[in-house]
Protein backbone atom coordinates (compact mmCIF):
# COMPACT_ATOMS: atom_id res chain seq x y z
CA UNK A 1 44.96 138.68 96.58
CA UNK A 2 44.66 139.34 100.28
CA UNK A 3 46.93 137.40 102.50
CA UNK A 4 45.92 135.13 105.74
CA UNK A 5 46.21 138.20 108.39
CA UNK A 6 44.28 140.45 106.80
CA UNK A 7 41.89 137.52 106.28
CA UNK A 8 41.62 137.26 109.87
CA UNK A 9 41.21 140.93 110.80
CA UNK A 10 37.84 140.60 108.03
CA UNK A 11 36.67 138.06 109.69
CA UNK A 12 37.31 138.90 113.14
CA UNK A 13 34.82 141.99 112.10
CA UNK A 14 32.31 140.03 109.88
CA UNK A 15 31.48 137.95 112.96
CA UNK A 16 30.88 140.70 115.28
CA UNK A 17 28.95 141.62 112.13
CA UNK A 18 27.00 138.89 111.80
CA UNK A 19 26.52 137.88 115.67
CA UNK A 20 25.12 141.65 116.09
CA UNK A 21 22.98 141.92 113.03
CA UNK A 22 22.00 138.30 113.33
CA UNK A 23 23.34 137.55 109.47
CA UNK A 24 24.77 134.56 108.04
CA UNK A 25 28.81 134.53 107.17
CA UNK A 26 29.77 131.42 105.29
CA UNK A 27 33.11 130.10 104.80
CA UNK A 28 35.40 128.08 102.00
CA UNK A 29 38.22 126.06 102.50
CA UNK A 30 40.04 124.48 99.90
CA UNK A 31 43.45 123.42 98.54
CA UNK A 32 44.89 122.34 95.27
CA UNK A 33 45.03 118.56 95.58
CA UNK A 34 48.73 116.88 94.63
CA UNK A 35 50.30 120.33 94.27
CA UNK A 36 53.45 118.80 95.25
CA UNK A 37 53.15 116.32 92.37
CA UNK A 38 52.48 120.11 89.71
CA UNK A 39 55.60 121.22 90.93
CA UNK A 40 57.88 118.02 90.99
CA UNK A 41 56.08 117.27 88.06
CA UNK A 42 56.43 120.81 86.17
CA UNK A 43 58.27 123.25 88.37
CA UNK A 44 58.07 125.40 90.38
CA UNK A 45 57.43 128.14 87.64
CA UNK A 46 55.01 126.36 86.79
CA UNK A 47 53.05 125.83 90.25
CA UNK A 48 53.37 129.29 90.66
CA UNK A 49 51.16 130.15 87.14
CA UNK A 50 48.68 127.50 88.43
CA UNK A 51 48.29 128.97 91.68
CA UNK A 52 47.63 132.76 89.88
CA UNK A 53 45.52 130.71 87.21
CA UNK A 54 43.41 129.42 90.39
CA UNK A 55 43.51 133.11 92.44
CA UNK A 56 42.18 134.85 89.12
CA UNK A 57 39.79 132.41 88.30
CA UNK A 58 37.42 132.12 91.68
CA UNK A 59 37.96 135.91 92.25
CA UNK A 60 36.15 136.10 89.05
CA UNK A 61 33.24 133.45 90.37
CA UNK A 62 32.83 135.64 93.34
CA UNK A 63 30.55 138.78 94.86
CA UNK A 64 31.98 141.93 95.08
CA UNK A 65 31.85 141.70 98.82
CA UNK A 66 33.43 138.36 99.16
CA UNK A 67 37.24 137.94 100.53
CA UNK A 68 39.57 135.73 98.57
CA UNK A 69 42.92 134.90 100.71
CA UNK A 70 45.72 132.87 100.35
CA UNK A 71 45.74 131.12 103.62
CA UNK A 72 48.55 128.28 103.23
CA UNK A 73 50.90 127.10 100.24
CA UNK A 74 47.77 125.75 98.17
CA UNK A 75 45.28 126.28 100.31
CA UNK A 76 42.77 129.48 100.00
CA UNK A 77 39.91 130.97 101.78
CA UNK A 78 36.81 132.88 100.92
CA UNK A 79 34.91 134.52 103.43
CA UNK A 80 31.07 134.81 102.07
CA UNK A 81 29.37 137.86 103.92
CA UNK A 82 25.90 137.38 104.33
CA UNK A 83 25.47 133.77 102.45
CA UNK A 84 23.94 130.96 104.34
CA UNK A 85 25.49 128.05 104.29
CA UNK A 86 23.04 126.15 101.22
CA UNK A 87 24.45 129.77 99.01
CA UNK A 88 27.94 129.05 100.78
CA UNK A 89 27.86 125.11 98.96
CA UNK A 90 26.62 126.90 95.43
CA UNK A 91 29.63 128.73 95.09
CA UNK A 92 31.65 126.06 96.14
CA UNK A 93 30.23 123.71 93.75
CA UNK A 94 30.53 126.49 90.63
CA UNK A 95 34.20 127.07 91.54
CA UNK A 96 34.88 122.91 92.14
CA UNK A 97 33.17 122.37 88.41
CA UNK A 98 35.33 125.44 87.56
CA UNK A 99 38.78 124.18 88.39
CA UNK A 100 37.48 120.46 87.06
CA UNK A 101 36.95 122.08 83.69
CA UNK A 102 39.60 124.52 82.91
CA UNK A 103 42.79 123.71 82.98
CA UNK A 104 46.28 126.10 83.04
CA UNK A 105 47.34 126.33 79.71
CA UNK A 106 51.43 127.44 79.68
CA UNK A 107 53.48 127.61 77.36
CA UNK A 108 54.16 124.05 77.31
CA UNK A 109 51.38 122.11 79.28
CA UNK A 110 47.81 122.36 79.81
CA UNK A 111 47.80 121.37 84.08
CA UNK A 112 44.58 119.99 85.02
CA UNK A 113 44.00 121.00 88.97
CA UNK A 114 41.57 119.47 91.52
CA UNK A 115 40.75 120.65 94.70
CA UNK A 116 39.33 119.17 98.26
CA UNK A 117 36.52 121.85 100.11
CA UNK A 118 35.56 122.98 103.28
CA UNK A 119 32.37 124.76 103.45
CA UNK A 120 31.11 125.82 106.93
CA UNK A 121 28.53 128.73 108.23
CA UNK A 122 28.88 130.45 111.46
CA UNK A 123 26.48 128.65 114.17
CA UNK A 124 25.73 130.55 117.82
CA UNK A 125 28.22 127.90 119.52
CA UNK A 126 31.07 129.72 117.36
CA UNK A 127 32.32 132.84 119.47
CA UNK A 128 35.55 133.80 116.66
CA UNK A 129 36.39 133.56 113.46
CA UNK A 130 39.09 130.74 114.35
CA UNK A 131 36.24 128.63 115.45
CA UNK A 132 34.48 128.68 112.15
CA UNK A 133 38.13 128.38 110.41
CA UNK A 134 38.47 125.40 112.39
CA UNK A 135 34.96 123.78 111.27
CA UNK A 136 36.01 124.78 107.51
CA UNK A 137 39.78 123.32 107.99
CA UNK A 138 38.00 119.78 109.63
CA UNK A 139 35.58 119.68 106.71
CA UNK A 140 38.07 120.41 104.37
CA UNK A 141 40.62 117.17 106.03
CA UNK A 142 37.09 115.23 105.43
CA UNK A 143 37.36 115.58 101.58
CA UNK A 144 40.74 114.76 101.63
CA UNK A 145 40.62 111.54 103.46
CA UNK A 146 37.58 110.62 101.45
CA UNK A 147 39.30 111.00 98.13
CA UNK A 148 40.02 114.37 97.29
CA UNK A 149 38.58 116.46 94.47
CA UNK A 150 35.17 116.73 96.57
CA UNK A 151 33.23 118.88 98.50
CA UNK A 152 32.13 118.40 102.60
CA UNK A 153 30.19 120.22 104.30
CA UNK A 154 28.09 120.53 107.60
CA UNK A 155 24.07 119.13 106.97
CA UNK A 156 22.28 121.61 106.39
CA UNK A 157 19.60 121.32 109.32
CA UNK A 158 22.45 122.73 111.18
CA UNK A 159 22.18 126.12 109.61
CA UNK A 160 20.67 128.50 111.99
CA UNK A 161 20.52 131.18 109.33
CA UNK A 162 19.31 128.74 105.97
CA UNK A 163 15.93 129.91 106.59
CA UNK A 164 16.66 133.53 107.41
CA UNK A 165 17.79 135.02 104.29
């Protein structure tokens, strides 16, 4: 799994990339929700399996040419090459119904994991790939102040590049 700088050398690139070429770049946010409560609840051995369980599972939901990173404790980020942001919410939804529905099975527990999303598409206002970070992180705090285990993301009218795929 890639880490959080090379993350942000990809995407430093991909939105040169897609401001040049005039191409969509999509981005997803999202943490475990109540991690703290796996590990207190299970240990830390334990949080660690779920977090691989997580990491191998959306890798496995994901294009070739997508970038899965660890960007925080919990909390990952895929950068989506080339996907609008309506393609951007599909994968988030598959990998949301994913995690809902398949649970880590260890040796002695079967840990059910939830997690809050971000989803956010690169707009012309956005100049770096901190910007759109930032729209994905805000989006992301949404879902977790509106319950957790949910998906937020910017209306879709707002998509410059919905129509252009």
């Amino acid at each position: 799994m890639y880490n959080r700088r090379y993350l942000f050398e990809v995407g430093e690139r991909e939105v040169a990339r897609s401001q040049r070429l005039n191409l969509p770049l999509s981005v997803i946010l999202f943490d475990l929700d109540h991690f703290k409560r796996i590990n207190d609840t299970y240990g830390h051995l334990v949080g660690d399996r779920v977090l691989v369980h997580v990491a191998r599972g959306v890798q496995r939901l994901l294009r070739s040419s997508d970038i899965l990173a660890r960007y925080g404790g919990e909390e990952f980020a895929i950068l989506l090459p080339g996907l609008p942001l309506d393609r951007a919410l599909t994968v988030a939804a598959r990998i949301h119904t994913w995690m809902r529905s398949t649970p880590c099975k260890t040796d002695k527990h079967q840990v059910h994991v939830t997690g809050s999303f971000g989803v956010a598409t690169l707009l012309p206002s956005m100049q770096t790939f901190s910007a759109l970070l930032e729209v994905a992180d805000d989006l992301l705090y949404r879902a977790k102040e509106h319950g957790r285990d949910r998906i937020e993301t910017l209306a879709l009218e707002d998509d410059t590049h919905a129509a252009s795929e």
